[in-house]
Protein backbone atom coordinates (compact mmCIF):
# COMPACT_ATOMS: atom_id res chain seq x y z
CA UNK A 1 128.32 90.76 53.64
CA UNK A 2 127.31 90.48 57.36
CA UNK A 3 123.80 91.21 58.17
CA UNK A 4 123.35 94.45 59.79
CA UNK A 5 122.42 94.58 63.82
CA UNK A 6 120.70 96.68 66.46
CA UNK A 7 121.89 97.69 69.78
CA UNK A 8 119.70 98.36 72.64
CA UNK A 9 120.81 99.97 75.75
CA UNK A 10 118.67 99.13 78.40
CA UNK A 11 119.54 100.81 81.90
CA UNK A 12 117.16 99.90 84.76
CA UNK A 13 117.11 100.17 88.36
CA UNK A 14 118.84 97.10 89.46
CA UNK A 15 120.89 96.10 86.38
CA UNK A 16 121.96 97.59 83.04
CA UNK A 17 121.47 95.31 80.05
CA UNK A 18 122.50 95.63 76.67
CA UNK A 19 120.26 93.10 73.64
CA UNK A 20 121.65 92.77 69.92
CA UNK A 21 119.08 92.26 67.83
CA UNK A 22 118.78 91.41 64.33
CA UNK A 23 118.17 94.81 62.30
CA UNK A 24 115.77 92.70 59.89
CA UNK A 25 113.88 90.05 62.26
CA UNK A 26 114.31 91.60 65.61
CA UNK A 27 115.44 88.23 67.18
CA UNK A 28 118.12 88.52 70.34
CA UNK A 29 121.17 87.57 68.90
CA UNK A 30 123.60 88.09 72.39
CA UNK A 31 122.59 89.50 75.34
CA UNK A 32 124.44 90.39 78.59
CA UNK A 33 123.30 92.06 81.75
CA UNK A 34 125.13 93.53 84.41
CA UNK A 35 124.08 94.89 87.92
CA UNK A 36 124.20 97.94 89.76
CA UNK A 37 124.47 98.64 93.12
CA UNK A 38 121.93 100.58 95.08
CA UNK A 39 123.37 103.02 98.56
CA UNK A 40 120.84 103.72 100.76
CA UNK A 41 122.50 106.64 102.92
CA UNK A 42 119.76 107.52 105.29
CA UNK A 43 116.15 105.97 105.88
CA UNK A 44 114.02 106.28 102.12
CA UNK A 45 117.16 107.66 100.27
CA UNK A 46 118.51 105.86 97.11
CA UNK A 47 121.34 106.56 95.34
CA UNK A 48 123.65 105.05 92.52
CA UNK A 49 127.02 105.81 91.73
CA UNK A 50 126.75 107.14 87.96
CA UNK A 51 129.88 105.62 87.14
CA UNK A 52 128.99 102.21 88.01
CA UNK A 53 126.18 102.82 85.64
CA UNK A 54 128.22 103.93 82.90
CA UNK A 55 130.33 100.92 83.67
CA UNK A 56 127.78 98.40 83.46
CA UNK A 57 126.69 99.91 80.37
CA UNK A 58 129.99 99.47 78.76
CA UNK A 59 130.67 95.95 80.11
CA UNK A 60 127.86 95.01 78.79
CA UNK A 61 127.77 96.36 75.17
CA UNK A 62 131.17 94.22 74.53
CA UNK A 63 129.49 91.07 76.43
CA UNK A 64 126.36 91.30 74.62
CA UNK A 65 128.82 91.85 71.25
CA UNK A 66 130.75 89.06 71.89
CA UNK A 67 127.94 86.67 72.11
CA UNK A 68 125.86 87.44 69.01
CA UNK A 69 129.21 87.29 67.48
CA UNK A 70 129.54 90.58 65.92
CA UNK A 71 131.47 93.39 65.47
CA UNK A 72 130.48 97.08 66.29
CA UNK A 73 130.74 97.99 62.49
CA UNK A 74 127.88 95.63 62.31
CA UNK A 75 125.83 98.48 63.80
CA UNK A 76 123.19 100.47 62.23
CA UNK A 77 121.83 102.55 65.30
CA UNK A 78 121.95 102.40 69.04
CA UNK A 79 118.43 103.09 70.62
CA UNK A 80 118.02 103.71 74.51
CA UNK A 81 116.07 103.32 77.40
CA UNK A 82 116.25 104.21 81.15
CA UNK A 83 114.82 104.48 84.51
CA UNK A 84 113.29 107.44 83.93
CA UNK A 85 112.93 110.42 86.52
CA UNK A 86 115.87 109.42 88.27
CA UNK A 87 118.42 112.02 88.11
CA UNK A 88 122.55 112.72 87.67
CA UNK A 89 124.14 115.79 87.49
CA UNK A 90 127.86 116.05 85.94
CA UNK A 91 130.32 118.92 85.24
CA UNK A 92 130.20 120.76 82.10
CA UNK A 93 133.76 120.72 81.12
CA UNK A 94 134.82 117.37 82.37
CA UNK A 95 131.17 115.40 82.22
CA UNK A 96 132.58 113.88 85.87
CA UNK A 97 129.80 113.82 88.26
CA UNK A 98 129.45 116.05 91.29
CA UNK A 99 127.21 113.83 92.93
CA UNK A 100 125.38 110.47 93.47
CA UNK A 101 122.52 109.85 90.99
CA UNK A 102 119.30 110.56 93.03
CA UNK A 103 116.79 107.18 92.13
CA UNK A 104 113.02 107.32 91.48
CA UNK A 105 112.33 105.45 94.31
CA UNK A 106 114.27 108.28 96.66
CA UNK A 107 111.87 109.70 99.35
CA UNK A 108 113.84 112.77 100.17
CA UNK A 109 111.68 115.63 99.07
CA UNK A 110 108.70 114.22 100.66
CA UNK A 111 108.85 116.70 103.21
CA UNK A 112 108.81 120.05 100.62
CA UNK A 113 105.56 118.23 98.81
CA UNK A 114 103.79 118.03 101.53
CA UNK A 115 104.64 121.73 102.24
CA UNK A 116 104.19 122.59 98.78
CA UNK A 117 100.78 120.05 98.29
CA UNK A 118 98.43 123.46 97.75
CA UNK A 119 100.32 123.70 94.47
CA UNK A 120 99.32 120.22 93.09
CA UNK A 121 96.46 121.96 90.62
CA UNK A 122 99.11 123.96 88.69
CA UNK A 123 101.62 121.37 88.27
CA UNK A 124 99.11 118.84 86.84
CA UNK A 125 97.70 121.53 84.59
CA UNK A 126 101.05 122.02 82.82
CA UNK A 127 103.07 118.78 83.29
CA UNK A 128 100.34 116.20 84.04
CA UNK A 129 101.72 114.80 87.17
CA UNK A 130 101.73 115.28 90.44
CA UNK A 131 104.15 116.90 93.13
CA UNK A 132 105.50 113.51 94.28
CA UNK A 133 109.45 112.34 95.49
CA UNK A 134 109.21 110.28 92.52
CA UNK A 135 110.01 113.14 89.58
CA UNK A 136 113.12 114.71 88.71
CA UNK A 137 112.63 118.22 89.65
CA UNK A 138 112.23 117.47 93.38
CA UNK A 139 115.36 116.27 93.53
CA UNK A 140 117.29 118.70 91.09
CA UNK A 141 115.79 121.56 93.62
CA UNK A 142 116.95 119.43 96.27
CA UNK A 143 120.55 119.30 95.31
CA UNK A 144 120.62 123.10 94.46
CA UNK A 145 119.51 123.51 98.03
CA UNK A 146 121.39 121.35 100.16
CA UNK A 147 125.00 121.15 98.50
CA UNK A 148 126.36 124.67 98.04
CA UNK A 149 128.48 123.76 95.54
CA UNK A 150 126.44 122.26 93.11
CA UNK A 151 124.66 125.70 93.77
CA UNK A 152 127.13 127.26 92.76
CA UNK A 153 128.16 125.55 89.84
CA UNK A 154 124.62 125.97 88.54
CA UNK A 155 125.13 130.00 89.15
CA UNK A 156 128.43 130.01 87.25
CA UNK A 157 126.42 127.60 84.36
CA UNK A 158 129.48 124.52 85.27
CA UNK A 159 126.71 121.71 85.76
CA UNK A 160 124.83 119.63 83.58
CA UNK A 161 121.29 118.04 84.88
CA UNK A 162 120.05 115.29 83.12
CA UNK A 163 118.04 111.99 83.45
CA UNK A 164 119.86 108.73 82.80
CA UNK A 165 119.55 108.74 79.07
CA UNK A 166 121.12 112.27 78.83
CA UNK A 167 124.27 111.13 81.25
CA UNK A 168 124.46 108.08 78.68
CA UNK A 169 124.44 110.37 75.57
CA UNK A 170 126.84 112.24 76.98
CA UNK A 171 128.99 109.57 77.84
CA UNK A 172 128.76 107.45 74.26
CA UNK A 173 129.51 110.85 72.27
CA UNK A 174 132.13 111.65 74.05
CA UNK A 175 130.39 114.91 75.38
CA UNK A 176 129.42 116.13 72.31
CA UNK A 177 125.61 115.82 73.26
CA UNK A 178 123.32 116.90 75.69
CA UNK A 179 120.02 115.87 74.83
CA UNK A 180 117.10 113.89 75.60
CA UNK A 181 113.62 112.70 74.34
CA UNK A 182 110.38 113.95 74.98
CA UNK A 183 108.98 110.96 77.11
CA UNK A 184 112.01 111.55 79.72
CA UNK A 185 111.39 115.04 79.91
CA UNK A 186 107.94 114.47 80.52
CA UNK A 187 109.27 112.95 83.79
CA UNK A 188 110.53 115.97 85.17
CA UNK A 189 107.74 118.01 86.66
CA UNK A 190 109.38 120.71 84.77
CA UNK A 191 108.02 120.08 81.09
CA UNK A 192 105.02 121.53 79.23
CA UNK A 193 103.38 118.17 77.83
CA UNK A 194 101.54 120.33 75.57
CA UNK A 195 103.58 122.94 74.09
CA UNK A 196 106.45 120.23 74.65
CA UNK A 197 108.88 122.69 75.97
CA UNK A 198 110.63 123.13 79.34
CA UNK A 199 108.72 125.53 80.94
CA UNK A 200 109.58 128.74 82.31
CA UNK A 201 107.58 129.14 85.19
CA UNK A 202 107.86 125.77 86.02
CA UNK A 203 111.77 125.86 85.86
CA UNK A 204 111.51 129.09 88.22
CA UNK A 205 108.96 127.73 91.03
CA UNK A 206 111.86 125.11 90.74
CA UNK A 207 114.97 127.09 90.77
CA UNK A 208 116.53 125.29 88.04
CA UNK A 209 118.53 127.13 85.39
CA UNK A 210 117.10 126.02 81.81
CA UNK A 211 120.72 126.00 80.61
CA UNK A 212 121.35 122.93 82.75
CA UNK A 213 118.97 120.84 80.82
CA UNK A 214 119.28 119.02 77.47
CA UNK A 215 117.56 119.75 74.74
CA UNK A 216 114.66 117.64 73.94
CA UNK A 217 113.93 116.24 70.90
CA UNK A 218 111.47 113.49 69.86
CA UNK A 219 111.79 109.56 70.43
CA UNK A 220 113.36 109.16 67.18
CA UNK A 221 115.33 111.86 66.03
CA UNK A 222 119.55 112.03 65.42
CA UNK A 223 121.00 111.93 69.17
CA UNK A 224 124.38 112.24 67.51
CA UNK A 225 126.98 109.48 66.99
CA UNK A 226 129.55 107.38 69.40
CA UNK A 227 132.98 109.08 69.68
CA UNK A 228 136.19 108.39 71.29
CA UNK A 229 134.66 104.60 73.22
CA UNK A 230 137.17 102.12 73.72
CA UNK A 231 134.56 99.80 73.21
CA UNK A 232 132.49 101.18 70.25
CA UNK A 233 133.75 102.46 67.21
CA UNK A 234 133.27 106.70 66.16
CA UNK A 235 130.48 107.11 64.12
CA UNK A 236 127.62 104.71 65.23
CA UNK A 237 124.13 106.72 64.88
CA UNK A 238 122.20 106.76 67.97
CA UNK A 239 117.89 106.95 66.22
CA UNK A 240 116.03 106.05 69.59
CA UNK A 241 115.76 106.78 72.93
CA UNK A 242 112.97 106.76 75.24
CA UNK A 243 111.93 106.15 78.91
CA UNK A 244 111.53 102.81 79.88
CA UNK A 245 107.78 102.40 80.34
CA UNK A 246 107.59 104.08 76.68
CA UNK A 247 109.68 102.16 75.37
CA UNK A 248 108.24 98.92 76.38
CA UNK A 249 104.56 100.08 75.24
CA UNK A 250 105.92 100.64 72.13
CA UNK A 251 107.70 97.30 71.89
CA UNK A 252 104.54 96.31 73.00
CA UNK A 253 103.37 96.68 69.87
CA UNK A 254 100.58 99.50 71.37
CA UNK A 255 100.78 102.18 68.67
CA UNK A 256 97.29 104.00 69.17
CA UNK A 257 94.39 104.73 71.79
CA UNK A 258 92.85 102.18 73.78
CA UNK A 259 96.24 99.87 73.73
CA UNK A 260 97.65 99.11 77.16
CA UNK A 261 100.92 97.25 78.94
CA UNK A 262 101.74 96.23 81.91
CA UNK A 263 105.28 95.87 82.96
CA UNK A 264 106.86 93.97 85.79
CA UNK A 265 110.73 95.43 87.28
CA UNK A 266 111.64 96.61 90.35
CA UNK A 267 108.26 98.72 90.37
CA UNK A 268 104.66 97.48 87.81
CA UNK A 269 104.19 100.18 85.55
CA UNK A 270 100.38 99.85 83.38
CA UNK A 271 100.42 102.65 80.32
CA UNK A 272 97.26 102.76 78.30
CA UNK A 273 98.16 104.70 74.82
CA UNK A 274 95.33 107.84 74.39
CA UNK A 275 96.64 108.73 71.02
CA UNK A 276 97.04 112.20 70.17
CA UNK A 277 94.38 113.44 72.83
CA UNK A 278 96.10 114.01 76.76
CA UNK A 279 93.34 112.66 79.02
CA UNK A 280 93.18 114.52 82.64
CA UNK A 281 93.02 111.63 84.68
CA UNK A 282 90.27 112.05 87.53
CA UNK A 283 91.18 109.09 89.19
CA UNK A 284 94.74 110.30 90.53
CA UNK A 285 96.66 108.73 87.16
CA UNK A 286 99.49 110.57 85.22
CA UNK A 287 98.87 111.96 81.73
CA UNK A 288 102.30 111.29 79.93
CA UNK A 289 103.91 111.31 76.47
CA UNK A 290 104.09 108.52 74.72
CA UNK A 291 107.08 107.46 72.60
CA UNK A 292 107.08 109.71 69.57
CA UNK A 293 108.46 108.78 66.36
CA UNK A 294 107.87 112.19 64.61
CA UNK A 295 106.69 115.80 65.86
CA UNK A 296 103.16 114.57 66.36
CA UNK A 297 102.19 114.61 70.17
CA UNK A 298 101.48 110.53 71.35
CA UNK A 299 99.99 110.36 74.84
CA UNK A 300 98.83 107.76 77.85
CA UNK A 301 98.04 107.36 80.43
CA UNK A 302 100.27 106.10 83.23
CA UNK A 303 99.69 104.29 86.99
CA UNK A 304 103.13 103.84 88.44
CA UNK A 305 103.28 101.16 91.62
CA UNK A 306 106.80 101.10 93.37
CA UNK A 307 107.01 98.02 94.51
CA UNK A 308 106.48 94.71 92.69
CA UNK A 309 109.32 92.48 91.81
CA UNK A 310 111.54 94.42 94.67
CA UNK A 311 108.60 92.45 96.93
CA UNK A 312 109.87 89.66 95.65
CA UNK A 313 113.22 90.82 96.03
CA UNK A 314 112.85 91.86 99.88
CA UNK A 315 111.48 88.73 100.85
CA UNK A 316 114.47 87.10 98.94
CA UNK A 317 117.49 88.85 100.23
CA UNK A 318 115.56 90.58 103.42
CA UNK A 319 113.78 87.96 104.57
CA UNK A 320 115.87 85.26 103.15
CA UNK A 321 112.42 83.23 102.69
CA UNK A 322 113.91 81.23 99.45
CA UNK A 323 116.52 81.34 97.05
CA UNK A 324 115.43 81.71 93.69
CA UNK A 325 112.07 82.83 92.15
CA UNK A 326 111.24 79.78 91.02
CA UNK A 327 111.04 78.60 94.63
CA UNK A 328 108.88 81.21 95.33
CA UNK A 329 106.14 80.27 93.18
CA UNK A 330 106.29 76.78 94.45
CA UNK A 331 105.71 78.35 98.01
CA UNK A 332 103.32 80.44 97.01
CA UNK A 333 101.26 77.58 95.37
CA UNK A 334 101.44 75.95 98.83
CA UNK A 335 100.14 78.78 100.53
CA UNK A 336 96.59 78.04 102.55
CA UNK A 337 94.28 80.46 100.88
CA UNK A 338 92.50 80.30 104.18
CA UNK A 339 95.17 81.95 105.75
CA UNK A 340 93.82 85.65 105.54
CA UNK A 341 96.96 87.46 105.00
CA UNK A 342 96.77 90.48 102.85
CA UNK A 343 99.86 91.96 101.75
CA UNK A 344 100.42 95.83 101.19
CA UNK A 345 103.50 96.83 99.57
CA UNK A 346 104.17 100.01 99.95
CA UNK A 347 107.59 99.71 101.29
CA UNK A 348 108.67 103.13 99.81
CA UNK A 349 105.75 105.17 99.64
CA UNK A 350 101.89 104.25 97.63
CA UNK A 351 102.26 105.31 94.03
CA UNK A 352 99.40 105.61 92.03
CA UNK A 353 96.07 105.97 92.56
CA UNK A 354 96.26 106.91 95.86
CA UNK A 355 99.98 109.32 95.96
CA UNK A 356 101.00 108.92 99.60
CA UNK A 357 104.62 108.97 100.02
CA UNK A 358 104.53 108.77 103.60
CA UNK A 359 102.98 105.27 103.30
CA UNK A 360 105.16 102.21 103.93
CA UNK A 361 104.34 98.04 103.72
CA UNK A 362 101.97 96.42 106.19
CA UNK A 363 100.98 93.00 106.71
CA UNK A 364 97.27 91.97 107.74
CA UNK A 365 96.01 89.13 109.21
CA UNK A 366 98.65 87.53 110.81
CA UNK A 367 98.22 84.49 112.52
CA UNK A 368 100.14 81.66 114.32
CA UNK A 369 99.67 79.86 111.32
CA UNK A 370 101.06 81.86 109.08
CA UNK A 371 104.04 80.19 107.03
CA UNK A 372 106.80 81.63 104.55
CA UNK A 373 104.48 80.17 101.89
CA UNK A 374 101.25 82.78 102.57
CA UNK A 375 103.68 85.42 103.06
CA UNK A 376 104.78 84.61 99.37
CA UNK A 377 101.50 84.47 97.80
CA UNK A 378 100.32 87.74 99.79
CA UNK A 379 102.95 89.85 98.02
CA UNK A 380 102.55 88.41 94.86
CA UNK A 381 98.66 88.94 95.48
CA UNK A 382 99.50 92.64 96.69
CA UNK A 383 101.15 93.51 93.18
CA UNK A 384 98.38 92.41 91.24
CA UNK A 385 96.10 94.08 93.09
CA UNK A 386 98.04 97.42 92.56
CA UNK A 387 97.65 96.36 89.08
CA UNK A 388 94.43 95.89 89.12
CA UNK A 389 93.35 99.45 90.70
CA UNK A 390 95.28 101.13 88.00
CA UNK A 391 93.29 99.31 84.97
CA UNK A 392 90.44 100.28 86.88
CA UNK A 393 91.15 103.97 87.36
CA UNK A 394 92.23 103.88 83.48
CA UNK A 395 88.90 102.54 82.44
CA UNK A 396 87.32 104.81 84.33
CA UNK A 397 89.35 108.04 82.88
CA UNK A 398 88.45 106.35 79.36
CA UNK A 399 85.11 106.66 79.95
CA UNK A 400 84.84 109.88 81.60
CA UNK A 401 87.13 111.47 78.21
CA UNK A 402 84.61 109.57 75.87
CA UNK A 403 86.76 107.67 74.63
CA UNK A 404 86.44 103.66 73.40
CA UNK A 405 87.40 101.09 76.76
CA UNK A 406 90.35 99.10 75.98
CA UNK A 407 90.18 95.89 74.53
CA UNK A 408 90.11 93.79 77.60
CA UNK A 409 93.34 92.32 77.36
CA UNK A 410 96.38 92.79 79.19
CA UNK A 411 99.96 92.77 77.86
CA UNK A 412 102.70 92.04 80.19
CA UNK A 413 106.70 92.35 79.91
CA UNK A 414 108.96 91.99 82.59
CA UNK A 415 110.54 89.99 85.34
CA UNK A 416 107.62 88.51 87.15
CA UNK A 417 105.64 88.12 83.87
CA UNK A 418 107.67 85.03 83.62
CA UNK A 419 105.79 83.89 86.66
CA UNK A 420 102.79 81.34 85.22
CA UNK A 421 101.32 81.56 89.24
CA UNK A 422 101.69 85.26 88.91
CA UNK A 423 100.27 85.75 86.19
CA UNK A 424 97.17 83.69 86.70
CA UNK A 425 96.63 85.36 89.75
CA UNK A 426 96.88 88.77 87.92
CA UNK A 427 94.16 87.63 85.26
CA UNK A 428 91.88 86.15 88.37
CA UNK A 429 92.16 89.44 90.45
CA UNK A 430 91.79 91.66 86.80
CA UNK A 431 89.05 89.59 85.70
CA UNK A 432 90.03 89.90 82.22
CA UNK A 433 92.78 87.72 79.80
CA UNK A 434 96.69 88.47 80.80
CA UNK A 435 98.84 88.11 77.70
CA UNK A 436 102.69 87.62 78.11
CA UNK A 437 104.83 88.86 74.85
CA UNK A 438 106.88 86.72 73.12
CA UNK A 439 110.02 88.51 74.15
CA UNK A 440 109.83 89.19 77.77
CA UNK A 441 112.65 92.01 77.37
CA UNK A 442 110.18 94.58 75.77
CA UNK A 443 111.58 97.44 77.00
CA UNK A 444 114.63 96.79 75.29
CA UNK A 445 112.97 95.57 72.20
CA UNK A 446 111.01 98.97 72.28
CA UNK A 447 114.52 100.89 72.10
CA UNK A 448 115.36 98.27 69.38
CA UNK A 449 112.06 99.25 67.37
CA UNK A 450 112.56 103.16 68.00
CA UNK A 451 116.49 102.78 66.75
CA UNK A 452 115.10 101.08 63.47
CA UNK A 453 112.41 103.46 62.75
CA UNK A 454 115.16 106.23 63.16
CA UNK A 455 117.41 104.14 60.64
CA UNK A 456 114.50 103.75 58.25
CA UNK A 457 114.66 100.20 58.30
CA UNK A 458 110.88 99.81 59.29
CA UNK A 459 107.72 101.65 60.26
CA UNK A 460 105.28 101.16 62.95
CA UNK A 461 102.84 98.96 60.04
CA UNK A 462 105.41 96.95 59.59
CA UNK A 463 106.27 96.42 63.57
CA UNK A 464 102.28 96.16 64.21
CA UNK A 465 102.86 92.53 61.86
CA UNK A 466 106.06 91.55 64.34
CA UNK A 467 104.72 91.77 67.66
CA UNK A 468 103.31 88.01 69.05
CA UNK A 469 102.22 87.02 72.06
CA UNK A 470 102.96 83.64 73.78
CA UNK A 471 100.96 82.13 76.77
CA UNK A 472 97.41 83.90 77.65
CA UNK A 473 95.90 83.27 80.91
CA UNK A 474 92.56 83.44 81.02
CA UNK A 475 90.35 84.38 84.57
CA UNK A 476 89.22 81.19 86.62
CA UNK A 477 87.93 82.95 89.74
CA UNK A 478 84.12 83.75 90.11
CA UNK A 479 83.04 86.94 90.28
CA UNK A 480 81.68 87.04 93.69
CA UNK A 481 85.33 86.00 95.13
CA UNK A 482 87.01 88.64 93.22
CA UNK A 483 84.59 90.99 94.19
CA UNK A 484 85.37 89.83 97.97
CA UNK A 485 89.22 89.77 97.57
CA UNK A 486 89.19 93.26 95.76
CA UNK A 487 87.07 94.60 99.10
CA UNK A 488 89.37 93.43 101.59
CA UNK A 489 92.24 94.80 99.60
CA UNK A 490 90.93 98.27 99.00
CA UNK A 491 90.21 98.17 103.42
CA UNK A 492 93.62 97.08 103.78
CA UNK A 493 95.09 100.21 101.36
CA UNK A 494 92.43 102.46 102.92
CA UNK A 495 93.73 101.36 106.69
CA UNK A 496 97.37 101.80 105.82
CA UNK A 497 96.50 105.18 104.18
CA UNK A 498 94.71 107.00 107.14
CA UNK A 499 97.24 105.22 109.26
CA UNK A 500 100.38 107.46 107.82
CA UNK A 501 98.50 109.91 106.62
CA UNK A 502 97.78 110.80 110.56
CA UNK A 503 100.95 109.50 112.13
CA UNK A 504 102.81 112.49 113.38
């Protein structure tokens, strides 16, 4: 009899990718991976076509099939995971789209929170964020405000509004389901993270009709089962879905309070689990859900920065400074560290702690000097100093809430986690041990975990026993030049900050 397998869904920013893993082990058995294109129609819009994403989702559930081997039947759940707040809205009858997914990184509303900044108190109190471009209901008002038919599909109740995970439900159960999981709703700016309900008063300051929305339901729970795929066949339970920053904390292995992750994609992403207590952040963090595998409330908190491996990205394909990552961590280990460049990234706005979406990338300290190689280390340097303001903010919160600091080490998934430079720059900067999972896909190995638990085929013990960690870089730098590097930083972030914040 053929072992029984796991399928994780893993839709991010730049690329969809789809991991089978072993229902018993957890190992990757076939993987395949699949990219998306971004549209950029006006200056800090992004958009993606949500049928490319479905179809990058389906080419690479057969790929990913074909190389472990198996055969769909082989499945014993499907678990998910998305860019979260990013936003798609389809017809009801025909689940075709009526317009361009709206990404997390679009800047479009910044203009109505600024307007609407007085507000920010209220919002936090209910949702836990902030009123930011970066959540879904920004954008939902925005498309019931600017395309007058999508406003009036929404008054005749002919539109559907739903993150990415809810467009894929739809999609794999052949429109049977429209649903999604508390950590993606907690996205929104239109959820109550404590009564865990979509909130009335929030949905009207919004103008958004509740019956456009999914239902929500917890991490694991039944999201119903695949029907009428060419690629699938009927009947395959889908147990887990969950955003992607939950999802990779809890493939992570960080089950209760005081366990944190770091993940590297397009944007670095640091979630610090609080257990079943929401800490208000006083230090401009988001209090969030964390994955939930029953109907008790899991929390964190969350420090989102936008840019990280898309730095690496710009200076790849913008820049055309190198050709491969690997060649940028040789330049950037060539770099003069006398050259005093300091690198801000905030090439789509300043994320958390500081919330300015006005703010865009500057470079300091230019000189004739300068090479390709300093320009490489400054952005890698600018990332993990993000980094390192979040875990400071977090420890800070911690304290304040009276809760026990973290243990002071830092797991890291993702992309640029397979950088060794990188990451010993990140421990140097953090002052503190940086420890790299064994599977660098944990986001998708989160989704795998969550599908598993919903199967009953394991239990958070038993994954506690599973998770391992590979390399651990330890800090090398002495205090006093960390101290110094972290200074000049925080003048550089303060200097771009009143800079746009005063620019007319």
């Amino acid at each position: 009899m053929t072992a029984p397998v796991l399928l994780a869904i893993d839709q991010g920013t730049t690329s969809s990718r789809t991991i089978v893993y072993d229902a018993a082990t957890f190992q990757a058995l076939g993987s395949a991976q699949q990219a998306i294109e971004q549209h950029y129609p006006h200056e800090g819009w992004v958009e993606h076509e949500p049928e490319d994403i479905w179809y990058s989702v389906a080419r690479t559930v057969r790929e990913a099939l074909a190389k472990a081997g198996r055969d769909g039947r082989d499945i014993r759940a499907i678990g998910i995971t998305n860019q979260r707040e990013t936003i798609v809205a389809w017809e009801r009858s025909s689940g075709r789209p009526v317009h361009r997914a709206i990404v997390w990184q679009d800047r479009r509303t910044t203009d109505f929170c600024r307007d609407h900044a007085t507000e920010q108190s209220f919002l936090t109190a209910k949702t836990g964020l902030v009123l930011d471009p970066y959540f879904s209901a920004t954008k939902i008002h925005w498309l019931l405000r600017c395309q007058p038919k999508i406003q009036a599909m929404a008054e005749r109740g002919d539109v559907k509004f739903g993150t990415v995970d809810s467009f894929l439900l739809a999609r794999l159960t052949g429109g049977t389901q429209h649903l999604t999981d508390v950590t993606n709703a907690s996205r929104t700016l239109l959820f109550n993270i404590y009564t865990h309900h979509w909130d009335d008063e929030l949905l009207r300051y919004f103008g958004i009709p509740q019956a456009a929305l999914p239902e929500v339901k917890p991490s694991v729970a039944e999201f119903g089962t695949t029907r009428g795929l060419d690629f699938l066949p009927d009947g395959i339970p889908i147990r887990g879905v969950a955003g992607d920053q939950q999802a990779a904390l809890f493939g992570q292995g960080c089950f209760g309070p005081g366990e944190g992750k770091c993940t590297y994609g397009t944007g670095a992403f640091y979630l610090l689990h609080t257990g079943s207590t929401a800490i208000t952040s006083r230090h401009k963090l988001l209090t969030t859900i964390a994955a939930m595998t029953s109907s008790t409330p899991q929390y964190a908190l969350e420090g989102a920065v936008f840019i990280a491996g898309a730095a690496v990205q710009w200076l790849r394909d913008g820049l055309g400074l190198f050709s491969s990552v690997a060649d940028m961590e040789r330049l950037a280990q060539e770099s003069n560290r006398a050259e005093p460049v300091t690198f801000v990234p905030g090439l789509v706005g300043l994320g958390a702690p500081h919330w300015v979406p006005e703010a865009r990338g500057v470079l300091f300290g230019l000189t004739r000097a300068t090479t390709a190689a300093d320009l490489c280390r400054a952005a890698l340097e600018g990332v993990a100093f993000q980094v390192a303001d979040l875990i400071d903010a977090a420890d800070n919160d911690l304290a304040t809430g009276g809760q026990t600091p973290p243990v002071p080490l830092l797991k890291v998934d993702g992309g640029m986690a397979r950088n060794d430079y990188f990451l010993q720059l990140q421990a140097d900067i953090l002052g503190r041990p940086v420890a790299r999972a064994l599977q660098p896909e944990s986001t998708a190995l989160g989704a795998a975990f969550l599908a598993a638990v919903g199967a009953g085929l394991t239990d958070e013990q038993q994954l506690a026993t599973m998770v391992a960690k590979s390399t651990c870089f330890e800090p090398q730098w002495p205090a006093a030049e960390r101290d110094r590097k972290l200074a000049a930083w925080r003048k550089a972030v303060a200097a771009v900050i009143r800079f746009y914040s005063t620019a007319s």
